[in-house]
C-alpha atoms as a PDB file:
ATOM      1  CA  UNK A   1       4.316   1.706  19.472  1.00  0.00           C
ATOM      2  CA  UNK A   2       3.103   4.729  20.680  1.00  0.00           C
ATOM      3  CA  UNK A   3       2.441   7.801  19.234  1.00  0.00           C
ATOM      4  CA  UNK A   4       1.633  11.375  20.853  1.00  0.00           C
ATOM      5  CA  UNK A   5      -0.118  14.001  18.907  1.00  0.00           C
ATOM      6  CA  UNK A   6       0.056  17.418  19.601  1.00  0.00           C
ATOM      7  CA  UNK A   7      -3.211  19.356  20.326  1.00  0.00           C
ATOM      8  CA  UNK A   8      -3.651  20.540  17.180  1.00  0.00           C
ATOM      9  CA  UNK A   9      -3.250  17.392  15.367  1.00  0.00           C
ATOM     10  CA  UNK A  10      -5.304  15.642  17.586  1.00  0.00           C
ATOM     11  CA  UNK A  11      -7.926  18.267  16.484  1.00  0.00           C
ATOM     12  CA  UNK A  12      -7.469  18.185  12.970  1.00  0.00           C
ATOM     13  CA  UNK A  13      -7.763  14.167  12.791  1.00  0.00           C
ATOM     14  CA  UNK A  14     -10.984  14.629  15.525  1.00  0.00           C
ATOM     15  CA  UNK A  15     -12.893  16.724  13.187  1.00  0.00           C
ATOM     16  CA  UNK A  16     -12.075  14.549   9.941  1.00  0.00           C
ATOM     17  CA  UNK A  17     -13.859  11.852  12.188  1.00  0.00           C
ATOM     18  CA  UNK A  18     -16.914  14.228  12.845  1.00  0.00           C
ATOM     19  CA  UNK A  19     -17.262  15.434   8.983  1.00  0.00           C
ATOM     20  CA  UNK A  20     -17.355  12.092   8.406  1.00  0.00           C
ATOM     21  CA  UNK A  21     -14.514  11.653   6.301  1.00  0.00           C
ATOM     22  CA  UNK A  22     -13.070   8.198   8.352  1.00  0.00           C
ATOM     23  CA  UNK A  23     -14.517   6.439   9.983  1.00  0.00           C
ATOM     24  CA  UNK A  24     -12.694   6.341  13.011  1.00  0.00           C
ATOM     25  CA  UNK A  25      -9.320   8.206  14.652  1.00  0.00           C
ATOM     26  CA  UNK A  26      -6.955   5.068  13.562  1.00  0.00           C
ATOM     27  CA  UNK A  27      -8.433   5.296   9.843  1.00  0.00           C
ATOM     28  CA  UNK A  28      -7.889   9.189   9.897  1.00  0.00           C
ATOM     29  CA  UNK A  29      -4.228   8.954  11.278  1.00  0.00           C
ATOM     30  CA  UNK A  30      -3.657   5.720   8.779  1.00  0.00           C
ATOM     31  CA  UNK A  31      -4.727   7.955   6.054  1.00  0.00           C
ATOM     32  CA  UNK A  32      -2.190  11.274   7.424  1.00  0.00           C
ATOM     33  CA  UNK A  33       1.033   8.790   8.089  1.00  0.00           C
ATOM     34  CA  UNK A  34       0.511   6.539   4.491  1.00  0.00           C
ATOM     35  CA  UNK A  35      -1.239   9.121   2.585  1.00  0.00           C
ATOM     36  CA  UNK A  36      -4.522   8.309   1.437  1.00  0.00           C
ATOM     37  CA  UNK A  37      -3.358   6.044  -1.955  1.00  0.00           C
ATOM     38  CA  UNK A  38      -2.181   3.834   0.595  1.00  0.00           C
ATOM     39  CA  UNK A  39      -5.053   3.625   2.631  1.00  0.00           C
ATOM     40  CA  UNK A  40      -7.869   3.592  -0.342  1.00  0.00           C
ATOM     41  CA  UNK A  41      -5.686   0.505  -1.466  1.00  0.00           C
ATOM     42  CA  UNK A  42      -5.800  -1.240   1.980  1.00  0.00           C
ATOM     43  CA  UNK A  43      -9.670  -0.462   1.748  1.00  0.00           C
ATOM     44  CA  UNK A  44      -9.802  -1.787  -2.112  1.00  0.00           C
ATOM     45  CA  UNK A  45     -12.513  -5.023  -2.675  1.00  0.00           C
ATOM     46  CA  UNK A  46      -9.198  -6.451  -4.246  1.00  0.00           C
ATOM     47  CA  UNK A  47      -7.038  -5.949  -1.404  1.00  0.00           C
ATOM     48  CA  UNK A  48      -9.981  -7.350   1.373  1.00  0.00           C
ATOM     49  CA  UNK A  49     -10.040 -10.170  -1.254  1.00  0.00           C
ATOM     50  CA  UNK A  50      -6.334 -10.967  -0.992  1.00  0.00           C
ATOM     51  CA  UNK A  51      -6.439 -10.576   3.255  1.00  0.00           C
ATOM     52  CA  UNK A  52      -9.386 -13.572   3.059  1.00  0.00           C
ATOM     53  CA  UNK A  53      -7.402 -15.798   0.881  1.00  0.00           C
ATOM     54  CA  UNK A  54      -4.662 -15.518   2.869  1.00  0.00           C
ATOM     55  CA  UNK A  55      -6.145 -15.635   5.968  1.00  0.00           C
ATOM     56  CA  UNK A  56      -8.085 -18.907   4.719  1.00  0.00           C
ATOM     57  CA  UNK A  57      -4.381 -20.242   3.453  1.00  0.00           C
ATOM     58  CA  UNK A  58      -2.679 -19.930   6.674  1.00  0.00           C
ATOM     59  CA  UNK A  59      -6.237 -21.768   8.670  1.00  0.00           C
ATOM     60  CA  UNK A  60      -5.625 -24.582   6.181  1.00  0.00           C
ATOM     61  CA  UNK A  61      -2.033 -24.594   6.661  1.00  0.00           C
ATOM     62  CA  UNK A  62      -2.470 -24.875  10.602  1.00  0.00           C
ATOM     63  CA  UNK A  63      -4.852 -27.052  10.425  1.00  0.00           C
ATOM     64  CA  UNK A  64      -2.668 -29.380   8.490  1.00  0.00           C
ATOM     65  CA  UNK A  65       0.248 -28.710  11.436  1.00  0.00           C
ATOM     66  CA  UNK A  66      -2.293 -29.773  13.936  1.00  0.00           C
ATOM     67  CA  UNK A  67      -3.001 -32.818  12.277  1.00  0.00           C
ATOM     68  CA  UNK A  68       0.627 -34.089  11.655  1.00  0.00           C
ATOM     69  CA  UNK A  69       0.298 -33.464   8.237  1.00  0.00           C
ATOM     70  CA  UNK A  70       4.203 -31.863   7.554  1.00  0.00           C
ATOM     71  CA  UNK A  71       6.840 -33.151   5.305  1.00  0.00           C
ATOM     72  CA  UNK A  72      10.493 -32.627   6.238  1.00  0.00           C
ATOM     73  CA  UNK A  73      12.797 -30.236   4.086  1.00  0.00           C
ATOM     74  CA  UNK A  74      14.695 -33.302   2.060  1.00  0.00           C
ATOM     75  CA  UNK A  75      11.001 -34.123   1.576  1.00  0.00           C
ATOM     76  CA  UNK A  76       9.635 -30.735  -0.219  1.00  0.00           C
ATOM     77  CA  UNK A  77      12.913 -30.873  -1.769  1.00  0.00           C
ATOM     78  CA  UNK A  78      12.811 -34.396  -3.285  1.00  0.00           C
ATOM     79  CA  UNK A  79       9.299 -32.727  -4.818  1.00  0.00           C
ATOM     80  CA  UNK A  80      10.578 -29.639  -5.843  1.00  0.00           C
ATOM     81  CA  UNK A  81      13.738 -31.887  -7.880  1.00  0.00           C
ATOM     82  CA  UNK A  82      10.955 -34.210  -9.581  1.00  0.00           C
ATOM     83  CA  UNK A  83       9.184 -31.040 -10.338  1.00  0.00           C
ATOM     84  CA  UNK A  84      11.997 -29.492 -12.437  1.00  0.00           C
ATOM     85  CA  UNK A  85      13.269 -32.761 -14.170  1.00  0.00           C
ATOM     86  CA  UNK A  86       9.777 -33.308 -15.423  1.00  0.00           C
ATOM     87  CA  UNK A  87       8.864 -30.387 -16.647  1.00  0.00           C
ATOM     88  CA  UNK A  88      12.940 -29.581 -18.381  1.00  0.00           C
ATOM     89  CA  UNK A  89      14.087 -33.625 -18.076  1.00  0.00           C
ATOM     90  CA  UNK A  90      17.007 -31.987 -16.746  1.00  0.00           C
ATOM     91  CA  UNK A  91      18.405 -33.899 -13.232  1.00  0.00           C
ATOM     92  CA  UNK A  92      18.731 -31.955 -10.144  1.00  0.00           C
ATOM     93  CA  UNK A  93      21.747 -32.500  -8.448  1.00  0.00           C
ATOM     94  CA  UNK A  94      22.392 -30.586  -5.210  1.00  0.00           C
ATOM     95  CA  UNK A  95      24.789 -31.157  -2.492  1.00  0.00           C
ATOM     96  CA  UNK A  96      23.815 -31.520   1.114  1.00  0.00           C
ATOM     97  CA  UNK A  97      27.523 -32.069   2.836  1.00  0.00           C
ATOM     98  CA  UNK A  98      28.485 -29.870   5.635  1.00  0.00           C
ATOM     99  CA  UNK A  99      30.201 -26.687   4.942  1.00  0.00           C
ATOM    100  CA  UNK A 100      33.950 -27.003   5.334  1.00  0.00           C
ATOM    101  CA  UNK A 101      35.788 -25.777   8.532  1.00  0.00           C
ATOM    102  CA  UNK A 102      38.228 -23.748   6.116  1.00  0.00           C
ATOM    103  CA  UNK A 103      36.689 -21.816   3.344  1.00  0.00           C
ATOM    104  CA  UNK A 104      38.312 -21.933   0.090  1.00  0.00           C
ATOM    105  CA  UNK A 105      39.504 -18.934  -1.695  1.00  0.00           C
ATOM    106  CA  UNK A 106      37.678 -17.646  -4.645  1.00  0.00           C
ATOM    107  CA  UNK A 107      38.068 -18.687  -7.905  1.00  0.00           C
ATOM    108  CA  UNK A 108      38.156 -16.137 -10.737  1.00  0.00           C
ATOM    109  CA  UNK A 109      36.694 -17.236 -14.021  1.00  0.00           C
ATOM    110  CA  UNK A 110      37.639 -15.526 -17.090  1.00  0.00           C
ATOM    111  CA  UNK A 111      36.209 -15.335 -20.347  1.00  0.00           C
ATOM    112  CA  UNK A 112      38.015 -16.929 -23.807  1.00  0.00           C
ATOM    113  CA  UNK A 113      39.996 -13.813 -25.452  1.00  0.00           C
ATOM    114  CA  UNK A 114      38.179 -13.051 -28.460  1.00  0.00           C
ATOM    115  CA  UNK A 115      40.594 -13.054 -31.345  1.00  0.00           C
END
């Protein structure tokens, strides 16, 4: 995207730079489009923190791509179903048959009448 700033705008975000209150154009425009909550939180040790771990999540996760380490969906969700019946002993029963060519019409479930 591109964005055009009028003169005076383009001034006004120029001479933040120079006072030294950003460090560069993109920070000072950043700061006037999110308002500068947004920005201090995008600048936040806690926030730089969370961009790392993430970044090192998705290295590790491509790395594992590269070296044919993937599991198929009926895999992660054989895992996910052991997952749940051990921790509730409750089975998981789920139903993987193709969606029929005619949908059926709603069914409308009412509560017992209180009496």
């Amino acid at each position: 995207m591109q964005v055009t700033l009028n003169p005076i705008q383009a001034e006004i975000l120029e001479t933040l730079v120079q006072q030294g209150q950003y460090p560069s154009l993109e920070m000072a425009l950043n700061a006037a489009l999110l308002g500068d909550d947004v920005q201090e939180e995008a600048e936040s040790p806690r926030y730089a923190a969370w961009v790392e771990q993430t970044r090192q999540q998705i290295n590790a996760a491509r790395a594992q791509i590269a070296a044919g380490e993937v599991q198929t969906v009926d895999q992660v969700l054989a895992e996910l179903r052991a997952k749940v019946q051990q921790g509730t002993g409750v089975d998981v029963v789920t139903s993987r048959s193709p969606p029929s060519p005619k949908p059926s019409p709603p069914s409308l479930i009412l509560p017992p009448r209180l009496i």
